[in-house]
C-alpha atoms as a PDB file:
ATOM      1  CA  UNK A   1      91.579  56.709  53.276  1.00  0.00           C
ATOM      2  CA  UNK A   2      94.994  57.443  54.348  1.00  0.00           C
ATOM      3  CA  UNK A   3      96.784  60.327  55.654  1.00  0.00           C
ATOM      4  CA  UNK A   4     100.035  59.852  54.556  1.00  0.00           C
ATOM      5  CA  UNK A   5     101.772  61.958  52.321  1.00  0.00           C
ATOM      6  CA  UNK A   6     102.374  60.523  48.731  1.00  0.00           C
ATOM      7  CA  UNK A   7     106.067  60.078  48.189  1.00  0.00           C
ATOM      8  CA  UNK A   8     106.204  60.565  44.407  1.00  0.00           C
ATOM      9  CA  UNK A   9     109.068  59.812  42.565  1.00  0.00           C
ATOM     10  CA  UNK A  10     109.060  63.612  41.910  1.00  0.00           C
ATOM     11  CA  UNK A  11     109.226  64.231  45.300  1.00  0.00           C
ATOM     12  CA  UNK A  12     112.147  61.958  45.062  1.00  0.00           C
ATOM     13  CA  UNK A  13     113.432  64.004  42.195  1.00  0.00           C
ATOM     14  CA  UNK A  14     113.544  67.175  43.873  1.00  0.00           C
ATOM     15  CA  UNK A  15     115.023  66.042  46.856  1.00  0.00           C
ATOM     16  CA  UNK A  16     118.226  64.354  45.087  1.00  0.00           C
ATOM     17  CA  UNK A  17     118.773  67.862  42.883  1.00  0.00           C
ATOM     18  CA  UNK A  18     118.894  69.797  46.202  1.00  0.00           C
ATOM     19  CA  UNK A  19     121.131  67.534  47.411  1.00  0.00           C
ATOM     20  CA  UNK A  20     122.907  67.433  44.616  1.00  0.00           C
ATOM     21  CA  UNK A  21     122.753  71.144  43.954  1.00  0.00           C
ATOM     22  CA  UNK A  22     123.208  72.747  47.489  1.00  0.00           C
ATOM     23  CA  UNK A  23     125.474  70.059  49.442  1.00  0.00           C
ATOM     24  CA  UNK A  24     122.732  69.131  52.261  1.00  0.00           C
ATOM     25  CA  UNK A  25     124.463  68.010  55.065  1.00  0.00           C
ATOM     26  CA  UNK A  26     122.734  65.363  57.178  1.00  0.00           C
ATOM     27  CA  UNK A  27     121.029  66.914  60.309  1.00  0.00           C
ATOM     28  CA  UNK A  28     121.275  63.636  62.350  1.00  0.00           C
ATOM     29  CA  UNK A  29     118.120  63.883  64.711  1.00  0.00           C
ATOM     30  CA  UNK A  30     117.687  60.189  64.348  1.00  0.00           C
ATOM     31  CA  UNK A  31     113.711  60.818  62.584  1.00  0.00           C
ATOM     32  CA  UNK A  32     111.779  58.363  60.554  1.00  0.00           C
ATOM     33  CA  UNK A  33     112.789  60.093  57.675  1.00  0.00           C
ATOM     34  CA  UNK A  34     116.441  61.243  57.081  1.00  0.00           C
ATOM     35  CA  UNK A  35     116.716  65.019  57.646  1.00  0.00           C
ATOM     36  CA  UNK A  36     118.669  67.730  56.091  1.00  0.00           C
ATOM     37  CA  UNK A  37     119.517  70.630  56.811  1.00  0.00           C
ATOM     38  CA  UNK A  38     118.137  73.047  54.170  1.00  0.00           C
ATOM     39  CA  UNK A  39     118.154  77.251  54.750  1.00  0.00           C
ATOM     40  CA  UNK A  40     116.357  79.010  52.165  1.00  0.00           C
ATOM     41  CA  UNK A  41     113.882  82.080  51.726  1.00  0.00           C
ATOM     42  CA  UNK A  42     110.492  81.043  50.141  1.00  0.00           C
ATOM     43  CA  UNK A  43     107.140  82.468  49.725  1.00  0.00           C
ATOM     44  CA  UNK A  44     104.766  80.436  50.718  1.00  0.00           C
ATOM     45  CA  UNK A  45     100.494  80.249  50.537  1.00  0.00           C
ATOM     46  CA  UNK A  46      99.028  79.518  54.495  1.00  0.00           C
ATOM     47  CA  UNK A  47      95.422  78.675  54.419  1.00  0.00           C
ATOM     48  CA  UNK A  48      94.001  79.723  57.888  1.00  0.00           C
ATOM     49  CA  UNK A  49      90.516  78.947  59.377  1.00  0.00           C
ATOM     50  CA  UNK A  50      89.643  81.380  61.263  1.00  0.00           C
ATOM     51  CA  UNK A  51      85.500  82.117  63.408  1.00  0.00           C
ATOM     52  CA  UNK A  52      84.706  83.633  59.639  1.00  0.00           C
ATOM     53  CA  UNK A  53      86.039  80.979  57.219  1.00  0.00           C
ATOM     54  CA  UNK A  54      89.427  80.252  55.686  1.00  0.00           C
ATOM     55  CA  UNK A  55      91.267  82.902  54.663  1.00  0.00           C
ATOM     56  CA  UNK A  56      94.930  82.331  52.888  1.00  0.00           C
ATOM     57  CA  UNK A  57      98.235  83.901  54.132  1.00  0.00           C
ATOM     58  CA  UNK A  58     100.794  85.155  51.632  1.00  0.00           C
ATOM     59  CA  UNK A  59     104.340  84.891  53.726  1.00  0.00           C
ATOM     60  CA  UNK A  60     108.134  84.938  53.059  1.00  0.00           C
ATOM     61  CA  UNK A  61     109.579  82.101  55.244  1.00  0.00           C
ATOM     62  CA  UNK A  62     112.991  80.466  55.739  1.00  0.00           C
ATOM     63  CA  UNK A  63     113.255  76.866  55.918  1.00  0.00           C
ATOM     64  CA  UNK A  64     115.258  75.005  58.560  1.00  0.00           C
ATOM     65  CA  UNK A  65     115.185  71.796  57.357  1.00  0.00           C
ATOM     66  CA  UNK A  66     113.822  68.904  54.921  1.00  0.00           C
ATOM     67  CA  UNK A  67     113.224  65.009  54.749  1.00  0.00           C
ATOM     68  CA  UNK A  68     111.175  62.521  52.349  1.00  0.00           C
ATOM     69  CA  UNK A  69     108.307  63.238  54.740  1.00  0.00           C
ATOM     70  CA  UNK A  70     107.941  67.146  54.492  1.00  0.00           C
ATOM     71  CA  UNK A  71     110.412  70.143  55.496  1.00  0.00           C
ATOM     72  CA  UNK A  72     110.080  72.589  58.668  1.00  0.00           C
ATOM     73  CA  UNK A  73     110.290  76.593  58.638  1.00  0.00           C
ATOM     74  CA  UNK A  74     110.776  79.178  61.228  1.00  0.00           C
ATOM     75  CA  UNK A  75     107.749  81.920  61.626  1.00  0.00           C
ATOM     76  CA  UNK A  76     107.128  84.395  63.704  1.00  0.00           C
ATOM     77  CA  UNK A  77     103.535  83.630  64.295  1.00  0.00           C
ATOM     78  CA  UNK A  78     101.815  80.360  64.878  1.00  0.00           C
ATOM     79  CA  UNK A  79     100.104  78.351  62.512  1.00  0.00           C
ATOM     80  CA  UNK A  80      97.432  76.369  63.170  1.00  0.00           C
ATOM     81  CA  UNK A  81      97.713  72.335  62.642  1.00  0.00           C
ATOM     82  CA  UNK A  82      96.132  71.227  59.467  1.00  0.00           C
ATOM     83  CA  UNK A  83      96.664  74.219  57.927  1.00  0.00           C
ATOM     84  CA  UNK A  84      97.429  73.759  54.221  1.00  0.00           C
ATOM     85  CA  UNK A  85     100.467  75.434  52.601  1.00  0.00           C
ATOM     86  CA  UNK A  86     101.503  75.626  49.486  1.00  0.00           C
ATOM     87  CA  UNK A  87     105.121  77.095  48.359  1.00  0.00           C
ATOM     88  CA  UNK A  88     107.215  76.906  45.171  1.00  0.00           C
ATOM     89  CA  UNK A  89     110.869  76.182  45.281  1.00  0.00           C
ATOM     90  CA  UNK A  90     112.265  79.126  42.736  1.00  0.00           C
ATOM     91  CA  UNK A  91     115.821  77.845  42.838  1.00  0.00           C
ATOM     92  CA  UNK A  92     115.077  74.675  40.794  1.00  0.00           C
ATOM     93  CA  UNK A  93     114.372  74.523  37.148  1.00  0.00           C
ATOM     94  CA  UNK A  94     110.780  74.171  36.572  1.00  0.00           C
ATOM     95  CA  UNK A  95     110.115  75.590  39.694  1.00  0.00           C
ATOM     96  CA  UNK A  96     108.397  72.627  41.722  1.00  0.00           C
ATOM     97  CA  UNK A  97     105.169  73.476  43.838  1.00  0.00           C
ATOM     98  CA  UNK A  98     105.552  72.166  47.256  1.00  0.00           C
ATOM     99  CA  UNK A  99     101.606  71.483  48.669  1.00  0.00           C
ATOM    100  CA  UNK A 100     101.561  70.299  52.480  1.00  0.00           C
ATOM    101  CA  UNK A 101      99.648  70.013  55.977  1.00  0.00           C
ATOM    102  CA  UNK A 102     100.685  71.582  58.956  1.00  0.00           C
ATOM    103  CA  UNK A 103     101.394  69.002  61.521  1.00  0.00           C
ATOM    104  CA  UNK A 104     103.518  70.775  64.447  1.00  0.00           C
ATOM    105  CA  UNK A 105     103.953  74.252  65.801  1.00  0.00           C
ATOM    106  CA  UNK A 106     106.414  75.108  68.369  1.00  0.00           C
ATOM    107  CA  UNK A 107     107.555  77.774  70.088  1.00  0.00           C
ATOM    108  CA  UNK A 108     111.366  78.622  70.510  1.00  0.00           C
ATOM    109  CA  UNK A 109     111.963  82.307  71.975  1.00  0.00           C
ATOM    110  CA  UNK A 110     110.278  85.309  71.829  1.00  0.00           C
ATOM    111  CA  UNK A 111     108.362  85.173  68.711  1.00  0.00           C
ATOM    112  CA  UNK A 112     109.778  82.094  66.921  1.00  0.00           C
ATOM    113  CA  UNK A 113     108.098  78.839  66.140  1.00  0.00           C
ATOM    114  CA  UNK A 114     109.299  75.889  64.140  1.00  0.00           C
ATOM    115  CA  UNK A 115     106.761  74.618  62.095  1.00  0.00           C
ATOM    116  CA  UNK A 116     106.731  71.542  60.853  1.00  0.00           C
ATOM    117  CA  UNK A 117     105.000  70.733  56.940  1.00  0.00           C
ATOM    118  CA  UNK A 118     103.998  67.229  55.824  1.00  0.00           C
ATOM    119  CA  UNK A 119     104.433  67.160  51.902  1.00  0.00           C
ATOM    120  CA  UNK A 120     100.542  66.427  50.422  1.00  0.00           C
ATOM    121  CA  UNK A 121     102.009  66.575  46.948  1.00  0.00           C
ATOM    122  CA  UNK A 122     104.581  68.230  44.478  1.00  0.00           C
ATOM    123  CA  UNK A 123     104.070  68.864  41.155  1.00  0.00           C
ATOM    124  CA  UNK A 124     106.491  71.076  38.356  1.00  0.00           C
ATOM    125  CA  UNK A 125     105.161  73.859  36.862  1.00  0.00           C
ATOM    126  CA  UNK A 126     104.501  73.679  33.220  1.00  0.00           C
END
């Protein structure tokens, strides 16, 4: 079974009305997947494993930036890789539900870390 993210065309969807709808300029990092630049405030779900279990992590992010492939946020805490996160996007009509997979954690300054999301799947809300 793969690991890779499925790229649904309402994945596809969402990205274009952001686009669209927010003027993303082009962040130019020269990725696999063509990045944007993409600030917004978003609560997100973080499920941790921790010595007792998994526990999940309500938290108000802001996003840095977002591609086919998944979007990156800046915390100031780690997350653990493989962590699953789910987060809706608000600002679009039928509020899409964003579900990912931690893949990347680093730190910045003081207590900043970009972490990076791989989209798992995205479904609208009914």
């Amino acid at each position: 079974m793969s690991n890779k993210p499925k790229i649904n065309r309402e994945l596809l969807n969402i990205l274009e009305q952001l686009r669209e709808d927010f003027s993303l300029p082009e962040s130019g990092d020269g990725r696999k997947h063509e990045r944007r630049s993409w600030c917004v405030v978003m609560t997100v779900e973080v499920d941790r494993q921790s010595h007792n279990g998994t526990f999940r992590k309500s938290a108000q992010i802001t996003t840095h930036d977002i591609s086919r492939g998944g979007f990156s946020f800046i915390y100031h805490e780690t997350i653990p890789e493989n962590s699953k996160i789910t987060g809706q996007l608000d600002m679009l009509p039928n509020k899409p539900v964003i579900h990912g997979v931690i893949r990347s954690c680093f730190h910045l300054i003081g207590n900043q870390y970009k972490i990076g999301v791989q989209f798992a799947d995205v479904a609208r809300k009914k």
